[in-house]
Protein backbone atom coordinates (compact mmCIF):
# COMPACT_ATOMS: atom_id res chain seq x y z
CA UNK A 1 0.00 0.00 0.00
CA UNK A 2 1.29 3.32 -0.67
CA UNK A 3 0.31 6.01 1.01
CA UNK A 4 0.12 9.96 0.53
CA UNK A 5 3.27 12.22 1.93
CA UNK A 6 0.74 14.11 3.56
CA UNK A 7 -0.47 10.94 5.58
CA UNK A 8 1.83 10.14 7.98
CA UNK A 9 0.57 10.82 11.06
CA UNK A 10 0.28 7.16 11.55
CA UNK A 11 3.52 5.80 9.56
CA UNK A 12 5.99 3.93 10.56
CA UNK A 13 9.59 4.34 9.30
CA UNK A 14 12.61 2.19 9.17
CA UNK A 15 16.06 3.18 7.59
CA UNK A 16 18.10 -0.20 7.10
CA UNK A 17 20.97 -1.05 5.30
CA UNK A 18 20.24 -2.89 1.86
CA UNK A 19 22.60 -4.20 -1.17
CA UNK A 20 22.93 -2.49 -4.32
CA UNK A 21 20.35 -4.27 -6.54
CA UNK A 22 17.53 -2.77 -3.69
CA UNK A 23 18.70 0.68 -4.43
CA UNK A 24 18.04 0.23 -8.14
CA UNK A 25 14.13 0.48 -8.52
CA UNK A 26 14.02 3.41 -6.30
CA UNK A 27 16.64 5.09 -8.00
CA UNK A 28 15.29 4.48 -11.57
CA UNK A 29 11.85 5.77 -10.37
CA UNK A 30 13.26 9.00 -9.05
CA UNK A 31 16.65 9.46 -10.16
CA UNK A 32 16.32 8.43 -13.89
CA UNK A 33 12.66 8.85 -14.64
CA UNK A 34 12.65 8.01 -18.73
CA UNK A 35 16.04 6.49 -19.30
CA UNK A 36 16.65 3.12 -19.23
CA UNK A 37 17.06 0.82 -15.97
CA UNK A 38 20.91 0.31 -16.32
CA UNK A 39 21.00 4.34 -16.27
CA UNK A 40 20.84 3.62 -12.08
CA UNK A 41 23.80 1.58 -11.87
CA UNK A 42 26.73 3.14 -11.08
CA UNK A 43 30.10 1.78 -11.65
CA UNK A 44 31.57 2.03 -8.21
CA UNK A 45 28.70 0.73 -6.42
CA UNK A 46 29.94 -2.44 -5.30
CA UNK A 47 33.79 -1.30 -4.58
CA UNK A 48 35.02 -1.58 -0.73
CA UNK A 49 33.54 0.28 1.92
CA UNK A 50 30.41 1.69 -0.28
CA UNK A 51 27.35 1.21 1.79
CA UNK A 52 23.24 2.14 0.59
CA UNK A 53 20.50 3.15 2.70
CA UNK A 54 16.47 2.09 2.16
CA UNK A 55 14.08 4.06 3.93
CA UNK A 56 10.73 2.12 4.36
CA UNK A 57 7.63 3.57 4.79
CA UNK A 58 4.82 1.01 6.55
CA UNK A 59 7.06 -1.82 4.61
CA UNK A 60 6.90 0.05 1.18
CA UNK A 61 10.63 0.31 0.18
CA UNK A 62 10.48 4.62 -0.44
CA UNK A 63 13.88 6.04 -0.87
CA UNK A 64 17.21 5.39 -0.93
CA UNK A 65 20.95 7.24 -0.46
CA UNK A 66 24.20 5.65 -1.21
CA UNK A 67 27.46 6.37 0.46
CA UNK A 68 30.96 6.01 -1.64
CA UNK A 69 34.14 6.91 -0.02
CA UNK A 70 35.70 9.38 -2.46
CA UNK A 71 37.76 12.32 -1.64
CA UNK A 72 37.59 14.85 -4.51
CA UNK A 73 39.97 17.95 -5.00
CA UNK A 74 37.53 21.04 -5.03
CA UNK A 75 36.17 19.83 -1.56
CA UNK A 76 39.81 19.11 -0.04
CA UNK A 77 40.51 22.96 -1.07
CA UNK A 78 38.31 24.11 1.27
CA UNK A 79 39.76 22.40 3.85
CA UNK A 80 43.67 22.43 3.67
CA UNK A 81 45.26 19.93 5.66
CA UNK A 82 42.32 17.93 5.50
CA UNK A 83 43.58 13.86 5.25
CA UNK A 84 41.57 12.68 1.54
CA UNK A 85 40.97 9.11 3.70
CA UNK A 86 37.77 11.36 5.41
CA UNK A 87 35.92 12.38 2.55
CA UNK A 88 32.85 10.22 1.53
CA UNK A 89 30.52 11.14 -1.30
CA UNK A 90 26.11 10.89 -1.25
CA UNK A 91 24.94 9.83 -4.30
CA UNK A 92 21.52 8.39 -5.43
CA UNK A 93 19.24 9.53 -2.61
CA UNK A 94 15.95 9.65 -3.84
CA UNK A 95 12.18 9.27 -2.68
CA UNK A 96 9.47 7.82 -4.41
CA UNK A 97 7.25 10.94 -5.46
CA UNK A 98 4.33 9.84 -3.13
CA UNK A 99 5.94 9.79 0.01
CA UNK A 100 8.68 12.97 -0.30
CA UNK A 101 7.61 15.31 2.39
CA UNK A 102 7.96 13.26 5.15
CA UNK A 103 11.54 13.75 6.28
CA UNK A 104 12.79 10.49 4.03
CA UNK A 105 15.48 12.81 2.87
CA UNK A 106 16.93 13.95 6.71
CA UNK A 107 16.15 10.31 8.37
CA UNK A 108 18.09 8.54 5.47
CA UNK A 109 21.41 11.21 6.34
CA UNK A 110 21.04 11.12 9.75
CA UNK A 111 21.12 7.13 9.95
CA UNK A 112 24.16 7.70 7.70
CA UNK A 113 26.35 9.98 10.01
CA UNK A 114 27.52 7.79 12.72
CA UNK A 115 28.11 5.04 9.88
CA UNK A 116 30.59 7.17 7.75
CA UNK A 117 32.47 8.42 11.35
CA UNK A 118 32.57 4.47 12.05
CA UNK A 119 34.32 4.07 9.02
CA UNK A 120 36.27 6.93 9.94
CA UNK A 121 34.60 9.89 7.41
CA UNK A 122 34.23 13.23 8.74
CA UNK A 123 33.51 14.95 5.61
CA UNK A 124 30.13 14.04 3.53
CA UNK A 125 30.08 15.75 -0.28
CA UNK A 126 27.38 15.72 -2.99
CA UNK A 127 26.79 17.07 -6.13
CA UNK A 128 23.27 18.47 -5.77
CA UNK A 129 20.24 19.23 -7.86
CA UNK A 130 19.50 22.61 -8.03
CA UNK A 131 16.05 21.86 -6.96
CA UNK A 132 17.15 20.06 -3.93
CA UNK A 133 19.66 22.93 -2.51
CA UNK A 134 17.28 24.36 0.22
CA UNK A 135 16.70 20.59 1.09
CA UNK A 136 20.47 20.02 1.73
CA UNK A 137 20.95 23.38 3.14
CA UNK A 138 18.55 22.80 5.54
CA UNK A 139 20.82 19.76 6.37
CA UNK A 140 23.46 21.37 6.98
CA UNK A 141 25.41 21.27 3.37
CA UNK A 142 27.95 24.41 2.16
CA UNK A 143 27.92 25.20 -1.43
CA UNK A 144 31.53 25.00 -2.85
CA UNK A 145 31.86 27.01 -6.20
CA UNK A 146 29.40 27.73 -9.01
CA UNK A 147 26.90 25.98 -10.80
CA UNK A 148 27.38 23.33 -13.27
CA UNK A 149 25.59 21.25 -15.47
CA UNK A 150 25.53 17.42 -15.24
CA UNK A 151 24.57 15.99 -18.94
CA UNK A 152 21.50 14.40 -19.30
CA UNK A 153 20.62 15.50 -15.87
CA UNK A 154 20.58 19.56 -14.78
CA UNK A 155 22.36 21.73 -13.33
CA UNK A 156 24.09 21.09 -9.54
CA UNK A 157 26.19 22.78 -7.18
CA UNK A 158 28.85 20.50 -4.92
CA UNK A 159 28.47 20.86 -1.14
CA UNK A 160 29.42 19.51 1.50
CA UNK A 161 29.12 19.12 5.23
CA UNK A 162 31.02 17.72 8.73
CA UNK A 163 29.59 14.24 9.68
């Protein structure tokens, strides 16, 4: 049963760990709506230390976030000194269209923190949809440099946060 985002005064939600093939219908539905499936695999999905997040709704399997650990150089600039070994890179989080609204989004990076400082990440960096800045904002993300345009998908900013 799926229910309405702006029904949840009796939901109950459950952020779990899941493999990489349970990300995939989630992500296709809100990542990579009219491209083909194999558009939400990602090459480095399955390397060491990569972990992915389902956040379930009542049982219904609603969004998902995966976690890479990645250093890149225009985040490491804004912190010099900063060891590339505590960088780790969101990717993927998305939430089925019927049930965004209900703090899927926050619950899915909050479940994620003390996982990435257990794997010893202090720094978290995305490349974010323009449309989702005030989300990640709100989270506690830092723009780093201008806009940019991701082919085939918009335009993003990178940001970044402590974990």
């Amino acid at each position: 049963m799926r229910l309405p985002s702006n029904d949840c005064d009796n939901c109950a939600m459950e952020i779990r760990r899941i493999t990489m093939e349970e990300t995939i219908d989630v992500r296709h539905q809100t990542l990579r709506v009219g491209r083909p499936r194999e558009t939400a695999y990602l090459a480095d999905d399955n390397e060491p230390g990569v972990f992915h997040l389902g956040a379930f709704v009542n049982g219904v399997h609603a969004g998902v976030a995966s976690f890479y650990h990645q250093p890149h150089a225009e985040v490491l600039a804004e912190m010099p000194g900063t060891d590339p070994a505590v960088l780790f890179r969101l990717r993927q989080m998305g939430t089925l269209p019927e049930f965004r609204g209900m703090g899927m989004g926050k619950a899915l990076l909050e479940a994620a923190y003390p996982q990435l400082r257990e794997a010893g990440g202090e720094v978290l960096w995305c490349d974010a949809r323009v449309v989702a800045l005030k989300f990640y904002e709100a989270c506690g993300f830092v723009i780093i440099g201008e806009e940019y345009d991701v082919p085939n998908v918009g335009p993003h900013f990178r940001m970044w946060r402590q974990v």
